[in-house]
Protein backbone atom coordinates (compact mmCIF):
# COMPACT_ATOMS: atom_id res chain seq x y z
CA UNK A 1 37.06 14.10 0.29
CA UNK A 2 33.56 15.03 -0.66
CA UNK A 3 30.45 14.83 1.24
CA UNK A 4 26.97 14.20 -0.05
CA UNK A 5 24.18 15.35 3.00
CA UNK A 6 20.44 15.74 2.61
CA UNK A 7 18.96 17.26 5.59
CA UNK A 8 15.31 18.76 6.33
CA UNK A 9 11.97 17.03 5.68
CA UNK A 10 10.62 15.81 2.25
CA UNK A 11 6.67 17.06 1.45
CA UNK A 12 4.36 14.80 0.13
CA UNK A 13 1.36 16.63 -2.23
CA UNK A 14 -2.21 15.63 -1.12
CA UNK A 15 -3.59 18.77 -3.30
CA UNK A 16 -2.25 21.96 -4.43
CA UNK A 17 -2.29 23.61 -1.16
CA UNK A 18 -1.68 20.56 2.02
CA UNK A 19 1.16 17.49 1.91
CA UNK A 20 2.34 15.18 4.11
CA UNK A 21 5.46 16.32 5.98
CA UNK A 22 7.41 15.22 9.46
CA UNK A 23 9.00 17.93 12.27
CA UNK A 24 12.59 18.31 10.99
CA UNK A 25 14.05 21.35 10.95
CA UNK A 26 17.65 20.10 9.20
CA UNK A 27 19.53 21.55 11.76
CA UNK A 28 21.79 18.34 12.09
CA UNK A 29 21.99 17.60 8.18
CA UNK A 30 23.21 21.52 7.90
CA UNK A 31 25.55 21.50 10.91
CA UNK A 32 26.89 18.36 9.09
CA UNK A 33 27.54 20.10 6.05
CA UNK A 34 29.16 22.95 7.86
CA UNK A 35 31.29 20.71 9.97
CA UNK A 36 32.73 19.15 6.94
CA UNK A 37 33.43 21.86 4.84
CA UNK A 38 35.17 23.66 7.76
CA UNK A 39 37.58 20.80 7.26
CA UNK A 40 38.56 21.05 3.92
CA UNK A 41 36.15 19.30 2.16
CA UNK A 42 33.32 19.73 -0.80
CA UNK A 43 29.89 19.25 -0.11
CA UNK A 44 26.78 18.59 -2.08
CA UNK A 45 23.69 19.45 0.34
CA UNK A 46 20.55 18.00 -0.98
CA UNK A 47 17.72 19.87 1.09
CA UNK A 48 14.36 19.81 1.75
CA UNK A 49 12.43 22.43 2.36
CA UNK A 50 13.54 24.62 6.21
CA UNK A 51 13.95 27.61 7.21
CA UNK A 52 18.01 27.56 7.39
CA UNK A 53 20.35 29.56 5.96
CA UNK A 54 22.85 27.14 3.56
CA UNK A 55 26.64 27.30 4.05
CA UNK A 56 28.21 29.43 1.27
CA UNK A 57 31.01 26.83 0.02
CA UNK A 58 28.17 23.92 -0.40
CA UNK A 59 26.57 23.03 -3.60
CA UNK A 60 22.97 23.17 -2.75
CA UNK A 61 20.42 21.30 -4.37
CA UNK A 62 16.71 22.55 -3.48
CA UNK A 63 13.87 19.85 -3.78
CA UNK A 64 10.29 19.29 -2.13
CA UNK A 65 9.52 15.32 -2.31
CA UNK A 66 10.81 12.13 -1.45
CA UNK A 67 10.92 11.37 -5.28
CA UNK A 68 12.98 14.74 -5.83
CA UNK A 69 15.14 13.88 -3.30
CA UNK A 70 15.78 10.06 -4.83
CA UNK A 71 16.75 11.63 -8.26
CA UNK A 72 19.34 14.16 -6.83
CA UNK A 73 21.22 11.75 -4.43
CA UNK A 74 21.40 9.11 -7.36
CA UNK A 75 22.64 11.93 -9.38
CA UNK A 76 25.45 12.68 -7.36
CA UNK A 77 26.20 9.35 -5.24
CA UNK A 78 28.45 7.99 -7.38
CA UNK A 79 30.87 11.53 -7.58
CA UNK A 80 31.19 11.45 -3.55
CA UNK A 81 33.20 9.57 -1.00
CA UNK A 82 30.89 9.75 2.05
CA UNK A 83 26.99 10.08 1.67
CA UNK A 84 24.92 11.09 4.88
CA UNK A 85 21.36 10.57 4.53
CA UNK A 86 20.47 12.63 7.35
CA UNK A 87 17.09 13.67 5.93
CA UNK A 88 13.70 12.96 7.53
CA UNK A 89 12.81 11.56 4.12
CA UNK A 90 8.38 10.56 4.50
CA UNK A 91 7.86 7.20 4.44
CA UNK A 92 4.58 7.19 2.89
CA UNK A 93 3.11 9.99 -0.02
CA UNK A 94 -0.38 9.35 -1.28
CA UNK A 95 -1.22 7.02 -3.30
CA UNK A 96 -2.94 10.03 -6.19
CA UNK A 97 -2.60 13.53 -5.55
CA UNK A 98 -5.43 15.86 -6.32
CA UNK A 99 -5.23 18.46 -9.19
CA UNK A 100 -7.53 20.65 -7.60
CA UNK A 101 -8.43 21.79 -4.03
CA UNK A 102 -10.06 19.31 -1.79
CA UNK A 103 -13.15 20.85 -0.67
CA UNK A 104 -14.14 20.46 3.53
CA UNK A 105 -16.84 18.29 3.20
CA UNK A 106 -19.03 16.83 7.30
CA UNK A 107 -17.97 13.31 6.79
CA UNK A 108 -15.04 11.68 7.19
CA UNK A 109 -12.25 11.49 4.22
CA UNK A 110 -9.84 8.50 3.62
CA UNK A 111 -6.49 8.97 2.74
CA UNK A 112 -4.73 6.56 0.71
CA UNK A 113 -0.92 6.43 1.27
CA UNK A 114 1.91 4.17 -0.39
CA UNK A 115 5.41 3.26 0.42
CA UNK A 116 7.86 5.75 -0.81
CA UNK A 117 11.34 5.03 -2.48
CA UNK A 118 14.00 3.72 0.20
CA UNK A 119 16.88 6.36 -0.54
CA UNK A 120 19.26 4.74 2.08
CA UNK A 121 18.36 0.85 1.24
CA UNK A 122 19.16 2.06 -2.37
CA UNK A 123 22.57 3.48 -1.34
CA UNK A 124 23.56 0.67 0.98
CA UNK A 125 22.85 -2.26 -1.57
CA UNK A 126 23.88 -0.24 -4.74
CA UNK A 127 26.61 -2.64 -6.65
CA UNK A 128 30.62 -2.24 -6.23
CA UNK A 129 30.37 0.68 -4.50
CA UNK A 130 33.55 3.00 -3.38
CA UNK A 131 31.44 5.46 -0.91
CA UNK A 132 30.81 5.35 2.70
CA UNK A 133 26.73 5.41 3.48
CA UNK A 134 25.62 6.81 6.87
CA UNK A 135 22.28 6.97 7.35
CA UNK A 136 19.88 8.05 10.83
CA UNK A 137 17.42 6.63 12.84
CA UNK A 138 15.61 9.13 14.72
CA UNK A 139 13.05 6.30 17.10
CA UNK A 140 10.89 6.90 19.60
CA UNK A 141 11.27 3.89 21.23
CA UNK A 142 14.12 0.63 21.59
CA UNK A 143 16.41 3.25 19.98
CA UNK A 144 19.67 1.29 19.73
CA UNK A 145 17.89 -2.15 18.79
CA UNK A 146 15.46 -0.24 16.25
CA UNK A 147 18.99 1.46 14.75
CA UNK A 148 21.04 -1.71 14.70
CA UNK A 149 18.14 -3.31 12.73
CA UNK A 150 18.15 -0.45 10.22
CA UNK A 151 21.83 -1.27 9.82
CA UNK A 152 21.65 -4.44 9.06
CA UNK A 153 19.02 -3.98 6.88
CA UNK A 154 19.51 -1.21 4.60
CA UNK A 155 23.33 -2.25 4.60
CA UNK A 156 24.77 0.59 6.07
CA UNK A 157 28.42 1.34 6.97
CA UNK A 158 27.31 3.76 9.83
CA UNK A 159 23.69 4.47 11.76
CA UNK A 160 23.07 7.58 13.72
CA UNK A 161 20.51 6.49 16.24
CA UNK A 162 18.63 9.62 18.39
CA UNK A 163 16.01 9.23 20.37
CA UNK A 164 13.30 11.95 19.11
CA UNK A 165 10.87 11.23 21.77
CA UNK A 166 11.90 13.87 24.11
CA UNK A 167 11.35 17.56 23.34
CA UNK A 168 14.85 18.92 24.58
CA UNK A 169 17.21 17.33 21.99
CA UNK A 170 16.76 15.78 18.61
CA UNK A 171 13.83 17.47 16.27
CA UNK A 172 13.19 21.19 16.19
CA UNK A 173 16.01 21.51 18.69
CA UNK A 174 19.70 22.83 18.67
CA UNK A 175 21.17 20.20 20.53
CA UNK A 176 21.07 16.43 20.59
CA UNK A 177 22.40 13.13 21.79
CA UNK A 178 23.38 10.35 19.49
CA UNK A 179 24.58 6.94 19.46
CA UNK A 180 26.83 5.71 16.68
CA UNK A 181 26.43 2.18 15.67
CA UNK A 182 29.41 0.82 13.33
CA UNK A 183 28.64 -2.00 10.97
CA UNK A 184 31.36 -4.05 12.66
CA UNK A 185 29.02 -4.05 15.74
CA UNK A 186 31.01 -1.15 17.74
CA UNK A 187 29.36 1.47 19.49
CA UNK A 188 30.06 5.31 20.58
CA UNK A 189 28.01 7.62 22.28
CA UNK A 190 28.30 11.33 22.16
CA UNK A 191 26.62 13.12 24.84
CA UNK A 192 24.25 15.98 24.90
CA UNK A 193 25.47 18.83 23.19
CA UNK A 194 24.97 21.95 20.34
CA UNK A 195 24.56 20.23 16.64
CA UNK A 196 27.08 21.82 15.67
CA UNK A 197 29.71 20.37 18.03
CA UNK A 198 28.00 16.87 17.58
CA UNK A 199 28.62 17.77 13.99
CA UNK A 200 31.90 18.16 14.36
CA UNK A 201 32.89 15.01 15.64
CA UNK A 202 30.69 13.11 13.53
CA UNK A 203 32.41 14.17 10.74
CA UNK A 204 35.82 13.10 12.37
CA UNK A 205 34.56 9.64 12.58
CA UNK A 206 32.93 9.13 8.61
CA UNK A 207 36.27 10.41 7.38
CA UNK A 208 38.28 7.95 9.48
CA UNK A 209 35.97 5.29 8.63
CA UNK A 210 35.94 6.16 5.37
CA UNK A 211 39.91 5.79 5.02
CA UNK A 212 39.52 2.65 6.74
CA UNK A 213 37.32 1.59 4.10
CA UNK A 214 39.17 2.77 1.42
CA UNK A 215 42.27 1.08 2.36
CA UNK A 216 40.51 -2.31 2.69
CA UNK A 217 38.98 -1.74 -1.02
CA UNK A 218 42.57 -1.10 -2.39
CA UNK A 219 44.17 -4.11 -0.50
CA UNK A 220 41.44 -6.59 -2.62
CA UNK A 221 41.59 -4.80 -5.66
CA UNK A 222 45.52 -5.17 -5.65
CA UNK A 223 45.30 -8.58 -4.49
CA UNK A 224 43.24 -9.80 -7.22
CA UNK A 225 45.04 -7.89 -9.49
C-alpha cells in the first residue's frame, strides 16, 4: 500500500525573521513513516520544518506553512491508500504578514490571527473517496471526549488521541501513550512506550483497517454494478 504522513510543526510568518509555530518535534509522524516502510510499503512524508533525519526509501516533501502543507497533501491524497495527518499543523497564521522587520517599539502590539485551512476536515469530507484518513489529537485536557469529537467531526476513519499535557511522553519526547479511537466507536490503548514501537503497531492497525475498508468499498461497488 502507500502511505501519505506529514509530521513536524507548520510556521506561520509574522515578518521576515519571527512566525507562529507549536512544540513538535515529528518524532511520531517520522517513526510512522519508518514503521511503514519497514513493512513493505511507499511513503510520501510531507514535513515541516525539525531537526530529524528522513528515512532514505520515503519521498520527502519539505514545506514551512500550513498553506504549503494543504497544497502538498491535496497533491498527493488522491495517489495513496492511507493518509496520516500526524502534523501539528497551526491553527491560526496572521491575518497580514509584514514585508519588513517589525521594529521593538514600549507599548503594547496586537496581533491579528485567522483560522487556517482544515487539512484533516478537507481529507475526511473529500467526495467518493478510496483512502483511509487518520488524523491526531494531541489535548491537554478531556483527551478521549476532545478526540472522539474530532472524529466525528472532521469525518475521520481513525483518531490518535495523546495527552500532551505531561512532559514525559507526547511532544519533544521519544516515547508516548496513545489511545486509538475507531470510527465504529471501538477503542485501543497502547501503553507507554518508544515512538518507534508505538509506530509499529499503529501501522499494523491502518493497514488492517484499511483492508477492511477496502473490502466494504468493493462489496457496494459490485453490488450496484
Amino acid at each position: 500500500m502507500k502511505f501519505l504522513v506529514t509530521a513536524g510543526p507548520t510556521r506561520e510568518p509574522i515578518d521576515p525573521v519571527r512566525y507562529v509555530s507549536n512544540r513538535s518535534s515529528g518524532k511520531m509522524g517520522y517513526a510512522i513513516a519508518e514503521a511503514a516502510l519497514d513493512a513493505g510499503h511507499d511513503v510520501i512524508l510531507i514535513s515541516g520544518q525539525v531537526s530529524l533525519q528522513p528515512p532514505r526509501a520515503a519521498k520527502l516533501v519539505s514545506v514551512s506553512t500550513s498553506d504549503e502543507m494543504f497544497d502538498a497533501v491535496h497533491r498527493d491524497a488522491s495517489k495513496c491508500d492511507i493518509c496520516v495527518m500526524c502534523a501539528a499543523v497551526a491553527d491560526y497564521k496572521p491575518a497580514s504578514v509584514s514585508p519588513t522587520k517589525i521594529k521593538k517599539r514600549s507599548e503594547n502590539v496586537s496581533l491579528e490571527l485567522i483560522p487556517t485551512r482544515d487539512i484533516l476536515d478537507s481529507l475526511g469530507h473529500w467526495h467518493d473517496r478510496r483512502f483511509l484518513v487518520v488524523g491526531f489529537a494531541a489535548e491537554t485536557n478531556d483527551v478521549e471526549k476532545n478526540a472522539a469529537r474530532k472524529l466525528r467531526e472532521k469525518n475521520c476513519d481513525i483518531i490518535i488521541a495523546n495527552d500532551v499535557s505531561s512532559a514525559k511522553s507526547g511532544m519533544d519526547s521519544d516515547v508516548n501513550e496513545v489511545t486509538i479511537l475507531f470510527k465504529n466507536g471501538e477503542r485501543q490503548k497502547i501503553s507507554r512506550a518508544q515512538k518507534k514501537i508505538i509506530a509499529r503497531e499503529l501501522v499494523k492497525i491502518f493497514l488492517n483497517s484499511a483492508t477492511i475498508m477496502f473490502d466494504k468499498k468493493d462489496v457496494m461497488i459490485s453490488e450496484r454494478s
